[in-house]
N, C-alpha and C. Protein backbone atom coordinates (compact mmCIF):
# COMPACT_ATOMS: atom_id res chain seq x y z
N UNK A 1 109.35 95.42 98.90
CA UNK A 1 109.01 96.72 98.34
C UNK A 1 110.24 97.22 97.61
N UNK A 2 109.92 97.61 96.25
CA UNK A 2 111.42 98.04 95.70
C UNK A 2 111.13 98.66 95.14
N UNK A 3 112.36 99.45 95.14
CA UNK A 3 112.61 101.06 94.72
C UNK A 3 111.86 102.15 95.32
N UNK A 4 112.03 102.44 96.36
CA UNK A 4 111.27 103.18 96.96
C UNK A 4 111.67 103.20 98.70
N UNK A 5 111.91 104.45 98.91
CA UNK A 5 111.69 104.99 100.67
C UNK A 5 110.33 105.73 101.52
N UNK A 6 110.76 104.53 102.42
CA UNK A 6 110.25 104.79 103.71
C UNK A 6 110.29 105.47 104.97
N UNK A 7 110.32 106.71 105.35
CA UNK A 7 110.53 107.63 106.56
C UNK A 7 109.13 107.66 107.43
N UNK A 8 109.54 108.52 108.96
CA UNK A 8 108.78 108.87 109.41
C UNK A 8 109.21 109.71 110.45
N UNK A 9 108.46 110.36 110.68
CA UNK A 9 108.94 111.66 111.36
C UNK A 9 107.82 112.33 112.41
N UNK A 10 108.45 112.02 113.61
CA UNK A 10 107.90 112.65 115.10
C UNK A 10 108.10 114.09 115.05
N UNK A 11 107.19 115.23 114.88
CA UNK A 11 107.22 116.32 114.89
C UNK A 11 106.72 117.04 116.70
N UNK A 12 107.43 118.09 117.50
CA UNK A 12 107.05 118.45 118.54
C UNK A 12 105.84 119.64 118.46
N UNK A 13 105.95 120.13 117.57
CA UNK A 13 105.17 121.41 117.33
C UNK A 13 104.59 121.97 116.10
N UNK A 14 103.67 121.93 115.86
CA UNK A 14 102.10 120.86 116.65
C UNK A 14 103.32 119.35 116.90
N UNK A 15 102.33 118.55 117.78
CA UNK A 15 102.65 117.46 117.94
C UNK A 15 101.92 116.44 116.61
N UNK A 16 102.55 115.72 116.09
CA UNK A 16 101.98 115.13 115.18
C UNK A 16 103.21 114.01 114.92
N UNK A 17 102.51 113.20 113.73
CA UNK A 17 103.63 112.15 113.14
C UNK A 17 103.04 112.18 111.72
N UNK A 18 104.46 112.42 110.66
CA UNK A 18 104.34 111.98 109.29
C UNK A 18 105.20 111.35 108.92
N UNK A 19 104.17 110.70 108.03
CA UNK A 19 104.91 109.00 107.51
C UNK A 19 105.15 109.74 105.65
N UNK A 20 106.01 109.14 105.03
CA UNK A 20 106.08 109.66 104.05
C UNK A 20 106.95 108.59 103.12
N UNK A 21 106.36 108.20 101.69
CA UNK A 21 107.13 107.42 101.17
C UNK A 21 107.52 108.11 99.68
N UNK A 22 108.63 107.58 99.25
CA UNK A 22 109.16 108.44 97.93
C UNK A 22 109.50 107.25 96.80
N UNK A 23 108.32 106.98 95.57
CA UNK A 23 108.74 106.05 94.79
C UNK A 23 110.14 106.17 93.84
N UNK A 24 111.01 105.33 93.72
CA UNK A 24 112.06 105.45 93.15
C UNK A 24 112.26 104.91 91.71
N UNK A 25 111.20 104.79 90.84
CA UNK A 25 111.60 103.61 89.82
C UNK A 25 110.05 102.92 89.80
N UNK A 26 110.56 101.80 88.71
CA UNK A 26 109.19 100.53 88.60
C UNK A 26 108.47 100.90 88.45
N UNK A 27 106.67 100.21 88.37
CA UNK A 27 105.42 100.56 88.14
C UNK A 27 104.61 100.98 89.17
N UNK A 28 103.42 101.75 88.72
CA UNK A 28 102.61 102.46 90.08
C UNK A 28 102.38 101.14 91.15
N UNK A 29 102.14 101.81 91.92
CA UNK A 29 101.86 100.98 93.39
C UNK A 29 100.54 101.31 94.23
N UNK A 30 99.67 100.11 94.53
CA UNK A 30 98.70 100.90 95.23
C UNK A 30 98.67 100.47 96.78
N UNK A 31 98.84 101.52 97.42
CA UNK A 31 99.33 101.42 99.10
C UNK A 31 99.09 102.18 99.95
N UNK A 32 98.29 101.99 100.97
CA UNK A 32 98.18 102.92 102.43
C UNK A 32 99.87 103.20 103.43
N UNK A 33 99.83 104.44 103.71
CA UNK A 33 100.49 104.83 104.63
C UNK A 33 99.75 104.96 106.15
N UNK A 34 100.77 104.25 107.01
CA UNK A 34 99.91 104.14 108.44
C UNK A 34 101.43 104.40 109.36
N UNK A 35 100.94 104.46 110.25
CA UNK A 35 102.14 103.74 112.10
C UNK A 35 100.97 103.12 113.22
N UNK A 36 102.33 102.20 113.71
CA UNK A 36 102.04 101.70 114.78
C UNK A 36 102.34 102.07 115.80
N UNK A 37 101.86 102.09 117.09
CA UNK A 37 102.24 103.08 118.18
C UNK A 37 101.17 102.29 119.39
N UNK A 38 102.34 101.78 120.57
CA UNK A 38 101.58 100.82 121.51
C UNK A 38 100.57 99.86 120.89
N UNK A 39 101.17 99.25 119.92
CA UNK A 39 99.95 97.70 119.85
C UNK A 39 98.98 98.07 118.86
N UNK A 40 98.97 99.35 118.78
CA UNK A 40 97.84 99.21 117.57
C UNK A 40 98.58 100.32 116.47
N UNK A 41 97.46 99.83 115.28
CA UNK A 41 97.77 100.88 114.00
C UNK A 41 97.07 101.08 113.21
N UNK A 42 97.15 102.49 112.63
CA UNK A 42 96.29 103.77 112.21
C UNK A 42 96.67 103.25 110.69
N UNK A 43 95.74 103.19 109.51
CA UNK A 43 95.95 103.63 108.24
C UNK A 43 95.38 104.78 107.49
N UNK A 44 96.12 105.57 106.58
CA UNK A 44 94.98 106.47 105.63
C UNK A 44 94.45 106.31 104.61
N UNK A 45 93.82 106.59 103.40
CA UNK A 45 93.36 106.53 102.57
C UNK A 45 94.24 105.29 101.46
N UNK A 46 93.72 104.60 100.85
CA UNK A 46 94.27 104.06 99.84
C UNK A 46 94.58 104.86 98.40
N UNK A 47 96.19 104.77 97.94
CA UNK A 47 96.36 105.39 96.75
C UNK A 47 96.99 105.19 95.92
N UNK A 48 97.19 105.84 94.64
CA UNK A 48 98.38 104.86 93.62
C UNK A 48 99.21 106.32 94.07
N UNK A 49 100.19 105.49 93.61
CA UNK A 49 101.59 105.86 93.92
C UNK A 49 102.58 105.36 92.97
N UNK A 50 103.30 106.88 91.74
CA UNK A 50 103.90 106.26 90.27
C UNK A 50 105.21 107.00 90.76
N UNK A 51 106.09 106.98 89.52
CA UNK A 51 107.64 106.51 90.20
C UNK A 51 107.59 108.33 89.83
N UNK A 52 108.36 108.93 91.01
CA UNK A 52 109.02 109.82 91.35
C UNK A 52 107.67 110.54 91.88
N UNK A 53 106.76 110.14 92.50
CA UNK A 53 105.80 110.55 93.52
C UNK A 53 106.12 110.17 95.22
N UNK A 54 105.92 111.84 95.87
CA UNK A 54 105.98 111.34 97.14
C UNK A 54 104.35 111.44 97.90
N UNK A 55 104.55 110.55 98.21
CA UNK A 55 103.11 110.46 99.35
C UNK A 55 103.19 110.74 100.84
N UNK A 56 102.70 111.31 101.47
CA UNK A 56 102.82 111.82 102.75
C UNK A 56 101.05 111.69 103.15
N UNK A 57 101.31 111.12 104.62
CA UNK A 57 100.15 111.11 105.41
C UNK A 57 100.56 111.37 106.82
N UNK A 58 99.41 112.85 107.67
CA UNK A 58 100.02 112.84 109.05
C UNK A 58 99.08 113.18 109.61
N UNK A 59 99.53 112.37 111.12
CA UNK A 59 98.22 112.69 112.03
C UNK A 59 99.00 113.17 113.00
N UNK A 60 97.67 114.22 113.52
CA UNK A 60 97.53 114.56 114.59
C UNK A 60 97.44 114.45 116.18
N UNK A 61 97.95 114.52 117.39
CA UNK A 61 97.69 113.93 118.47
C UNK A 61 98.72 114.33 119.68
N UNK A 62 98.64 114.13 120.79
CA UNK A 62 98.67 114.50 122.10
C UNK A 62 100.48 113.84 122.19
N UNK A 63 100.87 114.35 123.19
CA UNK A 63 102.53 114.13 122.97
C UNK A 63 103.13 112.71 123.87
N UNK A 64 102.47 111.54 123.39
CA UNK A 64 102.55 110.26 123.94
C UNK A 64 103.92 110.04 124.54
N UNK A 65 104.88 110.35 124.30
CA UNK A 65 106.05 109.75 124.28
C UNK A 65 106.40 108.19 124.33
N UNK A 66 105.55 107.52 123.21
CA UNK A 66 105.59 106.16 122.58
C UNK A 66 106.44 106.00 121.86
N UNK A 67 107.08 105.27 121.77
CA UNK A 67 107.88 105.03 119.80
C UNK A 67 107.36 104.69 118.90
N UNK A 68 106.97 104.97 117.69
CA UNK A 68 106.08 104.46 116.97
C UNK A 68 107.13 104.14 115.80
N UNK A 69 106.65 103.45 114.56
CA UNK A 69 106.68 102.70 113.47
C UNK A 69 105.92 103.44 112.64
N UNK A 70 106.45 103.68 110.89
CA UNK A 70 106.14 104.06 109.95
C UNK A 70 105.65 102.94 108.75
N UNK A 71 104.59 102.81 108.68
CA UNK A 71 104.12 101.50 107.93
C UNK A 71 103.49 102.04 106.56
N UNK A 72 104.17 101.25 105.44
CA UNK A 72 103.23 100.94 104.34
C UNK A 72 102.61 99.80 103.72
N UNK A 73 101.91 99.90 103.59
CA UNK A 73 100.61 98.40 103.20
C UNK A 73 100.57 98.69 101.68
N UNK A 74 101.22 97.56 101.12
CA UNK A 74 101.00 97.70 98.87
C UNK A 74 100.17 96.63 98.99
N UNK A 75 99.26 97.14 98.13
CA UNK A 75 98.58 96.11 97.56
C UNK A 75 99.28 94.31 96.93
N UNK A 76 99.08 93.31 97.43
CA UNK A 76 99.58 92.56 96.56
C UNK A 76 101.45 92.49 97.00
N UNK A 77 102.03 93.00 97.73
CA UNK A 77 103.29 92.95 98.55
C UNK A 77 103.29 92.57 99.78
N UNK A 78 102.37 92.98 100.44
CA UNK A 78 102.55 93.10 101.77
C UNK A 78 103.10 94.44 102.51
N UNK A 79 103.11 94.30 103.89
CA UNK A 79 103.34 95.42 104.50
C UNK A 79 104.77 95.53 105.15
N UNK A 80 105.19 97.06 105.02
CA UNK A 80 107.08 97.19 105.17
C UNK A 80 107.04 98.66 106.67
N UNK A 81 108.13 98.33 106.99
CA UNK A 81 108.15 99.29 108.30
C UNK A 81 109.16 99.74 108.41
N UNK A 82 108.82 101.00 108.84
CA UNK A 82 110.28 102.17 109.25
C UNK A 82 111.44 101.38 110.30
N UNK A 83 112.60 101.75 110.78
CA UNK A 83 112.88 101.67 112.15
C UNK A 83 112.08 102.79 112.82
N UNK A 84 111.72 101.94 114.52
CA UNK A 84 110.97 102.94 115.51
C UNK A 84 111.70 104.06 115.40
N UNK A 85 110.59 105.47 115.87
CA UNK A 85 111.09 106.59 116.02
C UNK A 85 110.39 107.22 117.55
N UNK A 86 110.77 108.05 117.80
CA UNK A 86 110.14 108.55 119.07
C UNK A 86 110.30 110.29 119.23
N UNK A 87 108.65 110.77 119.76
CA UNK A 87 108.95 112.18 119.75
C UNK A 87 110.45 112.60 120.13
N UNK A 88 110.73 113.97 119.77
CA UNK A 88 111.66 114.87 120.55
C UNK A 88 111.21 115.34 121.81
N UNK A 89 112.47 115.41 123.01
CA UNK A 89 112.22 115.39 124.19
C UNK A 89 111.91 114.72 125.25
N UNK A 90 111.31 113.20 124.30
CA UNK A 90 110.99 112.10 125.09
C UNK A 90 112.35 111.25 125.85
């Protein structure tokens, strides 16, 4: 994946997680934002994504204290991952 960041971010209040990527450069990209969290993983909508667009996707949910992974899926690349993150307080 190039030119372009990958974050993700364990929020306590609401409890939630957003994944968020920021294109840096190059041609549009078409790619789901997801995480993984205990063994399995969530994706959202499929979208293009052109250079100096940020995309953000976040879900909602109960305060696991899992570590989860920030994943993006490009079309035609393959799929790239955050380092784990884990709520606050956990």
């Amino acid at each position: 994946m190039s030119k372009g960041q990958l974050c993700i971010a364990m929020n306590s209040r609401p409890q939630s997680i957003d994944v968020f990527y920021t294109k840096k450069g190059g041609s549009n990209i078409k790619a789901q934002l997801g995480y993984r969290m205990g063994g399995s993983s969530s994706y959202d909508r499929l979208e293009t994504i052109s250079d100096g667009d940020r995309a953000t996707s976040t879900w909602k949910m109960s305060w696991p204290c899992k570590k989860a992974v920030g994943l993006i899926k490009v079309q035609g690349q393959g799929t790239f991952e955050t380092p784990a993150a884990t709520f606050p307080g956990c």
